[in-house]
C-alpha atoms as a PDB file:
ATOM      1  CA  UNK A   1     -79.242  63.951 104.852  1.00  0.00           C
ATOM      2  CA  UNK A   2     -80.999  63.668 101.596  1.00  0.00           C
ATOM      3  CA  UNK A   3     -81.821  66.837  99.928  1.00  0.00           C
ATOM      4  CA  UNK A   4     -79.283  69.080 101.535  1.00  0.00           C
ATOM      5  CA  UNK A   5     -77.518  70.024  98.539  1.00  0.00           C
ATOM      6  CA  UNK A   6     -80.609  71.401  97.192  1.00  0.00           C
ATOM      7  CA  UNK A   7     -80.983  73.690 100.660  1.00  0.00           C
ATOM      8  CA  UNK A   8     -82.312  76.903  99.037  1.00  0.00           C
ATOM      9  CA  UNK A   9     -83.417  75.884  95.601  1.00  0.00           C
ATOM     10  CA  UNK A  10     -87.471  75.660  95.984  1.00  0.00           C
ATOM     11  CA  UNK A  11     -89.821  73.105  94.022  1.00  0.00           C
ATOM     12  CA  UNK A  12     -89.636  75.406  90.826  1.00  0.00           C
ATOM     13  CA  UNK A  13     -86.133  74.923  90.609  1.00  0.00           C
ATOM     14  CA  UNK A  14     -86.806  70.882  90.541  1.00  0.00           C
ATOM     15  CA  UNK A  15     -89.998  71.029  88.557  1.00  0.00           C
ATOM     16  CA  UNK A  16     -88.201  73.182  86.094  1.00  0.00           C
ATOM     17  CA  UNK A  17     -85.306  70.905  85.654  1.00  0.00           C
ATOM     18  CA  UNK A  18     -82.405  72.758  87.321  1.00  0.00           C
ATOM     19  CA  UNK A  19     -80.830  76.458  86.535  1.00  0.00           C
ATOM     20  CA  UNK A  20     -81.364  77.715  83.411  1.00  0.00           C
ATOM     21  CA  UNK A  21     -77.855  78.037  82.538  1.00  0.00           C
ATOM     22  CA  UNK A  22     -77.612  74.332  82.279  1.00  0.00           C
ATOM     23  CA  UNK A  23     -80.647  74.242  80.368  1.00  0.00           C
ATOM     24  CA  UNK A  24     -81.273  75.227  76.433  1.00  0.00           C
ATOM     25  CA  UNK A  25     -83.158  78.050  77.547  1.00  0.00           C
ATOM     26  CA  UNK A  26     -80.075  79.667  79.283  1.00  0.00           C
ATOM     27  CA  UNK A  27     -77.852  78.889  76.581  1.00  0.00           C
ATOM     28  CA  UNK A  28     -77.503  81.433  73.390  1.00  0.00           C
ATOM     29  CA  UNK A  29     -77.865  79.436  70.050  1.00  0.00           C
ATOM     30  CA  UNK A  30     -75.148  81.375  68.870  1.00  0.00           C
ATOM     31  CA  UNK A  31     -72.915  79.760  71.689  1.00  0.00           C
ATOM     32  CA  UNK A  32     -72.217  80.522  75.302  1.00  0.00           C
ATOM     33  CA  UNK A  33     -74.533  81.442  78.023  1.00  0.00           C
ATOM     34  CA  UNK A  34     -77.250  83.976  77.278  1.00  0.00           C
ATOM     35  CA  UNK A  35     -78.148  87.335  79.764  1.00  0.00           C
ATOM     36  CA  UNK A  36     -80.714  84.452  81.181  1.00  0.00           C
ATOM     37  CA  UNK A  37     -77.545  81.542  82.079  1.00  0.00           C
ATOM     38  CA  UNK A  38     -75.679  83.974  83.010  1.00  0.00           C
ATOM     39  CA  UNK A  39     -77.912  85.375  85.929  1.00  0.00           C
ATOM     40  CA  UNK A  40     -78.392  82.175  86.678  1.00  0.00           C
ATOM     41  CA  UNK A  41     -74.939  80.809  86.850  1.00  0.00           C
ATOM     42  CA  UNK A  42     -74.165  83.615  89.400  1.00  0.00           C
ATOM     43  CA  UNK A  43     -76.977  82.818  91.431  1.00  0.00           C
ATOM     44  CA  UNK A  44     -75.605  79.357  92.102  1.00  0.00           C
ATOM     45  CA  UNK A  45     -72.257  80.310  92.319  1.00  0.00           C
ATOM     46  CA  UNK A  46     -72.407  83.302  94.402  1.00  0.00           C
ATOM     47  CA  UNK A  47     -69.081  85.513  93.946  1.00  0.00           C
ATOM     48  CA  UNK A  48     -68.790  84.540  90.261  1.00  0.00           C
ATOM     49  CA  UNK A  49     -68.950  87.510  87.848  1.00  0.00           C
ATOM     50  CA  UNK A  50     -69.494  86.062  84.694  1.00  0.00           C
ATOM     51  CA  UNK A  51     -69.556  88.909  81.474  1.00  0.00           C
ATOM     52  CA  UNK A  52     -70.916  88.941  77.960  1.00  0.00           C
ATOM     53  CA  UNK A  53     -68.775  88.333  75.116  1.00  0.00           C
ATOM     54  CA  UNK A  54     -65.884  91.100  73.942  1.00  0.00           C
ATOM     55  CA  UNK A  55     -65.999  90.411  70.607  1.00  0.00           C
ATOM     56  CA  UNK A  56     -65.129  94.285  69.546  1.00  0.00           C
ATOM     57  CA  UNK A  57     -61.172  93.581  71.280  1.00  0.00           C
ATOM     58  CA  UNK A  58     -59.320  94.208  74.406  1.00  0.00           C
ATOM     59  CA  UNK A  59     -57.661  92.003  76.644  1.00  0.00           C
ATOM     60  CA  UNK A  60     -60.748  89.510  77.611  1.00  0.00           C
ATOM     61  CA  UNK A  61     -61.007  88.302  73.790  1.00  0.00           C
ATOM     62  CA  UNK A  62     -56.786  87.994  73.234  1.00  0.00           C
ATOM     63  CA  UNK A  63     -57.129  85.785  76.674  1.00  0.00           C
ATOM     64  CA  UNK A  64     -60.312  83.702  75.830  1.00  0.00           C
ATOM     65  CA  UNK A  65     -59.058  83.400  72.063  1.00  0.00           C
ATOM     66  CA  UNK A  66     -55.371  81.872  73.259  1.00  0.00           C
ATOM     67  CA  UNK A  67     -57.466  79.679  75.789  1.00  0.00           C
ATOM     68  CA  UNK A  68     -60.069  78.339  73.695  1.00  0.00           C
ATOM     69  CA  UNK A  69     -57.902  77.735  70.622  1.00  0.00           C
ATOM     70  CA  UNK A  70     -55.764  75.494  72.484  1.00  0.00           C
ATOM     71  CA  UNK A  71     -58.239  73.744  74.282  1.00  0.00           C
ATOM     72  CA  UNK A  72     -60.171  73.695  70.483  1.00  0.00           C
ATOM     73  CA  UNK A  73     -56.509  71.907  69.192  1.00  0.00           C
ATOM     74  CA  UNK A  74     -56.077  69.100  72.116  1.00  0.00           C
ATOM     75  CA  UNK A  75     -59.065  68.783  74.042  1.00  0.00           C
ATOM     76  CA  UNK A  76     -61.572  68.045  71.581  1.00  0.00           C
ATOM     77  CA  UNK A  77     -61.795  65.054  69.186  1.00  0.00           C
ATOM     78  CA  UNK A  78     -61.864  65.653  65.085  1.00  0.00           C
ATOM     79  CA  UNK A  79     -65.129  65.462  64.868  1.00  0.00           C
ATOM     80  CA  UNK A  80     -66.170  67.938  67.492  1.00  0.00           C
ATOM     81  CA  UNK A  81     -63.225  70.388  66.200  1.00  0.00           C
ATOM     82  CA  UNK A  82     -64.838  70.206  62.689  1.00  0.00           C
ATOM     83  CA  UNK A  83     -68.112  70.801  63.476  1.00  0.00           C
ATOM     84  CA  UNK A  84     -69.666  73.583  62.939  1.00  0.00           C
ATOM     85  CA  UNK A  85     -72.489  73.832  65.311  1.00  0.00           C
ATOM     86  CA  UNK A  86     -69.993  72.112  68.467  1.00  0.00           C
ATOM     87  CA  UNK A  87     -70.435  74.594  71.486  1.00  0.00           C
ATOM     88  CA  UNK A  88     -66.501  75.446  70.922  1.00  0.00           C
ATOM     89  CA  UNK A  89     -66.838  76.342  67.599  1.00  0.00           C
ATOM     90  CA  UNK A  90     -69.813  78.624  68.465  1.00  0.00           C
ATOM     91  CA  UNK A  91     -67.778  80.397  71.047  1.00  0.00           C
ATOM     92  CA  UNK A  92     -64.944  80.967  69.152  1.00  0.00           C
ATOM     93  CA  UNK A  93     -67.171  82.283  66.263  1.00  0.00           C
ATOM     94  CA  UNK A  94     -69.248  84.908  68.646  1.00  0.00           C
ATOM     95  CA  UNK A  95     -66.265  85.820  69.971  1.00  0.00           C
ATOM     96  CA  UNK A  96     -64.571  86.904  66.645  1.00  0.00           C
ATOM     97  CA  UNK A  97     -61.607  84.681  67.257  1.00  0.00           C
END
């Protein structure tokens, strides 16, 4: 049936493009989602419990730094690991890694 993967999103979701976390207005121009995506995200992925950034310390930002880092050394081509505005390098900046 056509449609029924958008069964509970209404016409404003459509009109407006999708959830906001996939959209610039969900996203934080620092990097990562913003209080907006994040709301968002969990809406359409009920059971998720996404948090804001830890950049003070604690166990969250020695986790995400180890993660990201690597990902930032093999996943990503030169040009996205040396730029400075690339969504990684964003994260990894807000974060305080």
């Amino acid at each position: 049936m056509p449609g029924i993967a958008l069964r509970g999103y209404g016409r404003a979701y459509l009109a407006n493009g999708g959830a906001a976390w996939t959209r610039k207005e969900g996203k934080s121009e620092s990097g990562g989602l913003n209080e907006k995506g994040r709301r968002s995200y969990e809406r359409a992925n009920p059971g998720s419990n996404l948090k804001a950034p830890q950049p003070g310390g604690g166990s969250r930002k020695k986790s995400f730094c180890a993660r990201m880092g690597g990902m930032k050394k093999k996943l990503t081509s030169s040009k996205t690991a040396n730029d400075p505005n690339s969504r990684i390098n964003k994260a990894l900046r807000k974060w305080k890694c």
